[in-house]
Protein backbone atom coordinates (compact mmCIF):
# COMPACT_ATOMS: atom_id res chain seq x y z
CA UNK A 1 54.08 20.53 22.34
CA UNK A 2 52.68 22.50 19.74
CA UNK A 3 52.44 25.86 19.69
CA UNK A 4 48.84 25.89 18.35
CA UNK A 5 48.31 23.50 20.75
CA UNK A 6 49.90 25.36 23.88
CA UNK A 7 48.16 28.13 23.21
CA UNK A 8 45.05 26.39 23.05
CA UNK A 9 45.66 24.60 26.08
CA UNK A 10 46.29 28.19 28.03
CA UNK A 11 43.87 29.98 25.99
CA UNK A 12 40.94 27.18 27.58
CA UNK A 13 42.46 27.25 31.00
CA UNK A 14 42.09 31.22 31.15
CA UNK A 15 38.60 30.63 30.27
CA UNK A 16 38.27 27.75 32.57
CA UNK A 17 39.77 29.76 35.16
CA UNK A 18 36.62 32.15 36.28
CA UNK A 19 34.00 29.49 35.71
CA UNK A 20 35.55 27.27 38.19
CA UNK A 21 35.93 30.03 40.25
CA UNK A 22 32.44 31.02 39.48
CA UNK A 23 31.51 27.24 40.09
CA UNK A 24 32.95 27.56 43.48
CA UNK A 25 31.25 30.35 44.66
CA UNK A 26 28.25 29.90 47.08
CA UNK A 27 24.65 29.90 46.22
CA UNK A 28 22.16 32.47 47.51
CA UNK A 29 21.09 32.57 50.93
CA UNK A 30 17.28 33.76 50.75
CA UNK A 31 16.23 35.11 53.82
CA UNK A 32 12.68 34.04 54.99
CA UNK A 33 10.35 36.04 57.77
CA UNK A 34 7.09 34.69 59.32
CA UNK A 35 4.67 36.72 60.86
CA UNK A 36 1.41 35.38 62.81
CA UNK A 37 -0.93 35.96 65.50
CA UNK A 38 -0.35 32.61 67.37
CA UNK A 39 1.93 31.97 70.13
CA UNK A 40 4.09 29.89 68.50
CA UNK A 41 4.62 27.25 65.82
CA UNK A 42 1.56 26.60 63.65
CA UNK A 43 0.73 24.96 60.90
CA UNK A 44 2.44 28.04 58.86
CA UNK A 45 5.76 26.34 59.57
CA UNK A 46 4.56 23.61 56.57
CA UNK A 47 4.99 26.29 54.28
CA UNK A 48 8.82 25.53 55.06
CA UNK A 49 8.11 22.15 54.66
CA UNK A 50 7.29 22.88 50.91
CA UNK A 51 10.59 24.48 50.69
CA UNK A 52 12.25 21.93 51.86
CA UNK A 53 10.77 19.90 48.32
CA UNK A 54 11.74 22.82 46.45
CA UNK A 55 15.96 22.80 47.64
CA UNK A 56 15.53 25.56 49.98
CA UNK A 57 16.71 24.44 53.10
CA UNK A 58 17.15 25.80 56.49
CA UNK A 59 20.91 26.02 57.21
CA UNK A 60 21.96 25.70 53.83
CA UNK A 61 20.40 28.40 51.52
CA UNK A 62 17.88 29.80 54.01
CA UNK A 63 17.77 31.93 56.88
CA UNK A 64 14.31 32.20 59.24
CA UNK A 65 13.14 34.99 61.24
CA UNK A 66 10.09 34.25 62.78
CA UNK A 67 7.62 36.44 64.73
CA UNK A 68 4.92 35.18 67.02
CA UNK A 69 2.04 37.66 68.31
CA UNK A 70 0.82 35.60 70.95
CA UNK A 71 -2.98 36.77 70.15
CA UNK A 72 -1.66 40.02 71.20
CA UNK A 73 -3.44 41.88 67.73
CA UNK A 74 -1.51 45.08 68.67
CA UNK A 75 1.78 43.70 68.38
CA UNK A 76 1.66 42.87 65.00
CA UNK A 77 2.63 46.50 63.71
CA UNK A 78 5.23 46.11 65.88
CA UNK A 79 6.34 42.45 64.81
CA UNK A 80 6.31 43.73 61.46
CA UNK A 81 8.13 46.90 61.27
CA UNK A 82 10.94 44.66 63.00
CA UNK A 83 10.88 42.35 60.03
CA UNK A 84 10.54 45.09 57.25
CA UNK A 85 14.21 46.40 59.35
CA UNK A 86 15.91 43.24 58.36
CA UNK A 87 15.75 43.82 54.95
CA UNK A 88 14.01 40.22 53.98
CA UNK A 89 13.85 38.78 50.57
CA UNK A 90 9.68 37.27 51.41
CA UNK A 91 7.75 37.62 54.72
CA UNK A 92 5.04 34.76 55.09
CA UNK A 93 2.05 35.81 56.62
CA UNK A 94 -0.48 34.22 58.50
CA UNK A 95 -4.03 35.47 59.41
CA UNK A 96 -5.28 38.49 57.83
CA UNK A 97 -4.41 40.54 60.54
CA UNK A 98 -0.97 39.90 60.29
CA UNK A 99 -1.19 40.27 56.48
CA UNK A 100 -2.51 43.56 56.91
CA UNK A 101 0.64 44.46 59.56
CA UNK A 102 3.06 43.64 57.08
CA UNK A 103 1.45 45.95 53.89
CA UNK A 104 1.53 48.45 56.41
CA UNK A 105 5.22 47.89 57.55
CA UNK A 106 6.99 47.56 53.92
CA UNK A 107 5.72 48.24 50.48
CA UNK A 108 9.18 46.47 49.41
CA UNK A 109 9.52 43.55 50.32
CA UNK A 110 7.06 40.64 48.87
CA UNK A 111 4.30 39.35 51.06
CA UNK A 112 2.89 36.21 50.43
CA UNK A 113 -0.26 35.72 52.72
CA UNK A 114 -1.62 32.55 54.72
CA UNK A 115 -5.23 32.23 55.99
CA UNK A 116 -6.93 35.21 54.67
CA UNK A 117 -10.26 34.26 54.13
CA UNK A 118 -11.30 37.86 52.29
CA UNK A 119 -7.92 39.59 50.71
CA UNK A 120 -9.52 41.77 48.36
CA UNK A 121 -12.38 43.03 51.16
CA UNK A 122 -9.44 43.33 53.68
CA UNK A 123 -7.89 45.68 51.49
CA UNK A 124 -4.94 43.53 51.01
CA UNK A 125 -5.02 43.12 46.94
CA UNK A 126 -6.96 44.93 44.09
CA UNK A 127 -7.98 41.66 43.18
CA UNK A 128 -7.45 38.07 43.30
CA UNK A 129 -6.81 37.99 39.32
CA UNK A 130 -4.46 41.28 39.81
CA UNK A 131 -3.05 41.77 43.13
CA UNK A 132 -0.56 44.60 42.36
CA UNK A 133 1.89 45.84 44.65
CA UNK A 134 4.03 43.77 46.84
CA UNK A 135 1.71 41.11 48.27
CA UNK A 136 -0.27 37.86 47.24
CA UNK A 137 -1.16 34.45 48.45
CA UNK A 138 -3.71 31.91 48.98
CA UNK A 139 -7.07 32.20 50.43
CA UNK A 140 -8.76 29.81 52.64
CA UNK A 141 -12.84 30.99 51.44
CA UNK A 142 -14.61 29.61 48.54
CA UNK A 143 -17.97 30.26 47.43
CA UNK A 144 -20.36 28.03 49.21
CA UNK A 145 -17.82 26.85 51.76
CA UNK A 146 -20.12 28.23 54.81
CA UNK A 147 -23.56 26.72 53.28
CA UNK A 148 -21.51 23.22 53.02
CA UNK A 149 -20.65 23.46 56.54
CA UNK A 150 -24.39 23.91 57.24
CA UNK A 151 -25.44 21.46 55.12
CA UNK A 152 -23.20 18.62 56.58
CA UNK A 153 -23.99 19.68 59.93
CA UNK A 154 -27.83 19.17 59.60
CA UNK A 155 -26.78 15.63 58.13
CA UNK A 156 -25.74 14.79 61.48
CA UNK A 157 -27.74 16.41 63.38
CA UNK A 158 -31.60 15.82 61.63
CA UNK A 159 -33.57 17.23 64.16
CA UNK A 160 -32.00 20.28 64.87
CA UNK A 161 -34.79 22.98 64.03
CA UNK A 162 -32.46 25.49 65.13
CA UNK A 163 -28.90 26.38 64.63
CA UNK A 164 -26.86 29.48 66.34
CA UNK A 165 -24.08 30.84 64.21
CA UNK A 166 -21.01 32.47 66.63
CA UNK A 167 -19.42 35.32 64.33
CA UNK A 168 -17.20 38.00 64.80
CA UNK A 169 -18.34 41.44 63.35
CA UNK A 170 -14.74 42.89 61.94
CA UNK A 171 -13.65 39.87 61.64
CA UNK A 172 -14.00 39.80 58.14
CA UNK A 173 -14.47 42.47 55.21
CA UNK A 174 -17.87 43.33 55.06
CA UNK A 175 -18.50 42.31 51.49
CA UNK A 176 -18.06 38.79 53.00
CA UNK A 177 -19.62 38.89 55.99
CA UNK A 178 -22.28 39.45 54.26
CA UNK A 179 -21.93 36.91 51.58
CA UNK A 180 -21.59 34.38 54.58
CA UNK A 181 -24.40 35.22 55.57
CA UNK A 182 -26.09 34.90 52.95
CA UNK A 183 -25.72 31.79 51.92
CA UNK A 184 -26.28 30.57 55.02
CA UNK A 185 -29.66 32.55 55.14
CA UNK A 186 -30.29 30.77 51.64
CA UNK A 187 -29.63 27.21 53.05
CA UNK A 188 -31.12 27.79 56.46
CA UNK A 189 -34.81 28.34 53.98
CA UNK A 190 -33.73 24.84 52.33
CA UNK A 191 -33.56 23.07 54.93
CA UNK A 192 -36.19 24.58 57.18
CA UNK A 193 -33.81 25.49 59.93
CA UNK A 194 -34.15 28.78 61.85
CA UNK A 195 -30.82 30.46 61.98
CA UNK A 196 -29.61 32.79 65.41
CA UNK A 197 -26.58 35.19 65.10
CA UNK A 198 -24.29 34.97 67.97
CA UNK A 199 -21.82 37.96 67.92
CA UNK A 200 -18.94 37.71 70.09
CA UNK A 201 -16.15 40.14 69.21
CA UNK A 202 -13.63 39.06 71.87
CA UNK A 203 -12.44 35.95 74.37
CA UNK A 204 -14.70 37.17 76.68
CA UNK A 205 -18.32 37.50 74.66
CA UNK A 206 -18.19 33.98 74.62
CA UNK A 207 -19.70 33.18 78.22
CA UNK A 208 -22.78 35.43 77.44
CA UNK A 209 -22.71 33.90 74.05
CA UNK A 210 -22.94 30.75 75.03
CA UNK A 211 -25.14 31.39 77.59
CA UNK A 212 -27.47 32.48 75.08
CA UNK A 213 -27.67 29.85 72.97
CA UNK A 214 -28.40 27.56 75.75
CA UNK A 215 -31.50 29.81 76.69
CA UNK A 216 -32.69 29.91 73.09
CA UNK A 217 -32.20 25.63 73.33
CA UNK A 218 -30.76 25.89 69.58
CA UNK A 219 -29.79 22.12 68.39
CA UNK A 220 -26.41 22.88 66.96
CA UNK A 221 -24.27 25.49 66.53
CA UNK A 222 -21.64 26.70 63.34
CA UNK A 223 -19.07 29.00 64.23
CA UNK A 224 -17.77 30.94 61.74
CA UNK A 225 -13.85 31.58 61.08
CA UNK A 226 -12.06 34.76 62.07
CA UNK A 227 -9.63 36.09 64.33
CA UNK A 228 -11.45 36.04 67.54
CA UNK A 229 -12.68 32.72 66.71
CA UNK A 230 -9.29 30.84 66.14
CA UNK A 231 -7.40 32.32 69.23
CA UNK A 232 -10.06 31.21 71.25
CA UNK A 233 -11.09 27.57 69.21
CA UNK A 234 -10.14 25.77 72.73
CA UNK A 235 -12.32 28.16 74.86
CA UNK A 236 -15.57 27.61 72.17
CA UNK A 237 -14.84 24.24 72.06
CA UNK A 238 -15.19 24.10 75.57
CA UNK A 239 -18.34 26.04 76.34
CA UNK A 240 -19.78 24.20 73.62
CA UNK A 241 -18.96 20.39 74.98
CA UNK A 242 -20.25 22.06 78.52
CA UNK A 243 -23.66 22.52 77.54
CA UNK A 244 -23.40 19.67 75.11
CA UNK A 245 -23.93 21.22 71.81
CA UNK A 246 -23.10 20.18 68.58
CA UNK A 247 -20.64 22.12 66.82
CA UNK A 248 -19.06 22.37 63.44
CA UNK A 249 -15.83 24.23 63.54
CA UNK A 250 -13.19 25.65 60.60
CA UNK A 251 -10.36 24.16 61.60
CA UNK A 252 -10.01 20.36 61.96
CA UNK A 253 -7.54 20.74 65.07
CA UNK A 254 -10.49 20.97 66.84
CA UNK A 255 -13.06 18.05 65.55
CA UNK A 256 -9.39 16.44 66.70
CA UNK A 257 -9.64 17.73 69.81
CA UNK A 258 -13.20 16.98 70.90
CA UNK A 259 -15.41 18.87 68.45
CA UNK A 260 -18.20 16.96 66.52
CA UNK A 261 -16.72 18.17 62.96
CA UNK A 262 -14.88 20.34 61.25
CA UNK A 263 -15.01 21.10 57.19
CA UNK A 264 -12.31 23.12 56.11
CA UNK A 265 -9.66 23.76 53.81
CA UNK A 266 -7.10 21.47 53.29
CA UNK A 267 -4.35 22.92 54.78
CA UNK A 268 -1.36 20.61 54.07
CA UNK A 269 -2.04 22.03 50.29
CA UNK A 270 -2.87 25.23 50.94
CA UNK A 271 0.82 25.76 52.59
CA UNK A 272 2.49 23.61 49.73
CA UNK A 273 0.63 26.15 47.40
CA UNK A 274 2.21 29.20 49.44
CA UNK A 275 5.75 27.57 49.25
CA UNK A 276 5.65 27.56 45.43
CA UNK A 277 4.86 31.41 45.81
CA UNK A 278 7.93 32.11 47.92
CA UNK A 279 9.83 30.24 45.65
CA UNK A 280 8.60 31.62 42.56
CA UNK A 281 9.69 35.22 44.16
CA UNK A 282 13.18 34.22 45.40
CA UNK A 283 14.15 33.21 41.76
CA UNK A 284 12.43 36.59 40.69
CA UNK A 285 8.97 36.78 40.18
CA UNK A 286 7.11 39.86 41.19
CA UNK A 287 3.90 39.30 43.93
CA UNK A 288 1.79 41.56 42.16
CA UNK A 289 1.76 39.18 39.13
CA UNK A 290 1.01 35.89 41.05
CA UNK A 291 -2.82 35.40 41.02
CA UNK A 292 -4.34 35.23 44.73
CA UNK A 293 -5.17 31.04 44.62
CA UNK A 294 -8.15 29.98 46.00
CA UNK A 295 -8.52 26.55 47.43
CA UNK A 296 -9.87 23.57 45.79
CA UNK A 297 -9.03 20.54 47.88
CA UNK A 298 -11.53 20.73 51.19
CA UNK A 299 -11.05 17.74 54.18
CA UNK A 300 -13.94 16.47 56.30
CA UNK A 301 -13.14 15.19 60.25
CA UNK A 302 -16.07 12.99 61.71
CA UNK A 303 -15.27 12.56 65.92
CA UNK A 304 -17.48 9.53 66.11
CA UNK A 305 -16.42 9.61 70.01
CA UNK A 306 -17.92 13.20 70.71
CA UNK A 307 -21.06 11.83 68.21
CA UNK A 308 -21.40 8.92 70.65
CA UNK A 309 -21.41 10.78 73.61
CA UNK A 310 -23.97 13.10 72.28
CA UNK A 311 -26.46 10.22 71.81
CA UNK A 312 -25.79 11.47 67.48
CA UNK A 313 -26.06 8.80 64.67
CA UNK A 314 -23.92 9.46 61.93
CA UNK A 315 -24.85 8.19 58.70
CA UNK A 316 -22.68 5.56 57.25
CA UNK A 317 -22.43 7.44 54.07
CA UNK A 318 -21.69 10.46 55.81
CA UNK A 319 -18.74 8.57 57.39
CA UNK A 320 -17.35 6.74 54.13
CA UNK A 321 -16.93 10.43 52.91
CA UNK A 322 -15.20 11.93 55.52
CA UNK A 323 -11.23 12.24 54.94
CA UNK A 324 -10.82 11.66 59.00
CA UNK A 325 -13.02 9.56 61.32
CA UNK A 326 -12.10 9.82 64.99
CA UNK A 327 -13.53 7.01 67.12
């Protein structure tokens, strides 16, 4: 050989030598935390899903550490701190209770937020544009999203004169609980329905609550999301096939499960939407430059069988539009 060429042939295998090496060595492991009020897996776990589509896998290049409050809204803090100790590269949040738990627990480590209807009136961000800090997310409210409910709900149930409205007070920021109820005040005058306020702040309001309504004889009834609301979907749902009242819920487990309907977000996206969050911030994007993402794709359920059996008539129309009909 050569000499030229020997030392051309050692001079590239030197070179060679640390980028094989280099080649060879093993990718990140991101480490992943969860944090939410429910007792265990929800539909948060689809945000892992999303990862999944992205190449981060469970096992392979990511580690879980998941956190379950079990409606229990004082262990969040708790929950948290114990995730802000493990030194996380992205807690995922879900509820805005446990969103607020983890600001509180680490100003470090990114947050990316799950159903939070109201993250700039929960104090959460500075703004959806501009959250700043640490944490960001998607939202589950959109303007007009409460007055649709309403409006699809006197669609099916015409001669409802009255409506009752269960709410939680705290249960949002009050910028929004207002603007709820406002434009439910505004569509309530459209259509010529007379609107009742049902507060019920914990589990066990709803009894009385319901109890209520049934005196008053409303026609249908809207509950609004929040905390209180979600824990206890099964217990509303229940009081409200007892006394046989139409109801149009947030959450389309429920129309599923035996309410009338349910308009809400659609959730499948909303998580693939958090997912790209997460995975813009593991390859090094900072949370407080990712714009708060409201939702834009919304999913109707119809249960036909609950419509039946409370002598309703959906419209056909009404039926060809919905994304789920249950019969």
């Amino acid at each position: 050989m050569e000499r030229r060429g020997f030392i051309g042939t050692l001079t590239g295998g030197v070179l060679a030598a640390p980028l094989a090496v280099q080649a060879q060595q093993p990718a990140k492991t991101a480490r992943v935390g969860t944090l939410s009020l429910a007792a265990g897996p929800t539909r948060t776990m689809d945000v892992f899903q999303g990862l999944r589509e992205l190449d981060w896998v469970e096992g392979r290049n990511l580690v879980v550490e998941q956190r379950w409050a079990a409606g229990r809204e004082k262990v969040l803090p708790v929950l948290a701190a114990e995730l802000a100790r493990l030194k996380l590269d992205v807690i995922v949040t879900s509820t805005t209770l446990a969103a607020q738990a983890a600001k509180q627990a680490t100003t470090t480590i990114p947050v990316v937020f799950t159903f939070v209807a109201d993250p700039v009136g929960s104090d959460l961000v500075s703004s959806l544009a501009r959250p700043g800090g640490n944490i960001t997310g998607v939202t589950t409210l959109a303007a007009g999203l409460v007055a649709k409910r309403m409006e699809l709900l006197k669609v099916m149930v015409p001669q409802a004169r009255g409506m009752a409205v269960l709410w939680q007070p705290g249960g949002f920021g009050e910028e929004t609980a207002q603007n709820m109820r406002q434009e439910i005040d505004v569509a309530a005058r459209a259509m010529k329905v007379q609107i009742r306020y049902i507060e019920a702040r914990r589990p066990e309001d709803l009894e009385p609550a319901f109890a209520s309504m049934r005196e008053a004889r409303v026609g249908a009834l809207l509950v609004f999301p929040g905390p209180m609301a979600f824990e206890a979907r099964e217990r509303v749902a229940e009081h409200a096939t007892k006394i046989r009242l139409p109801t149009m819920f947030p959450w389309r487990e429920r129309a599923e499960a035996g309410g009338l309907a349910s308009y809400s977000t659609n959730f499948p996206d909303m998580f693939r939407r958090a997912a790209t969050y997460v995975d813009k911030i593991l390859k090094g994007a900072k949370p407080g430059d990712l714009p708060v993402e409201q939702p834009t794709k919304f999913e109707l359920v119809i249960n036909l069988k609950t419509a039946k059996a409370l002598g309703l008539t959906i419209p056909p129309s009404l039926l060809a539009r919905a994304d789920q009909v249950i019969e």
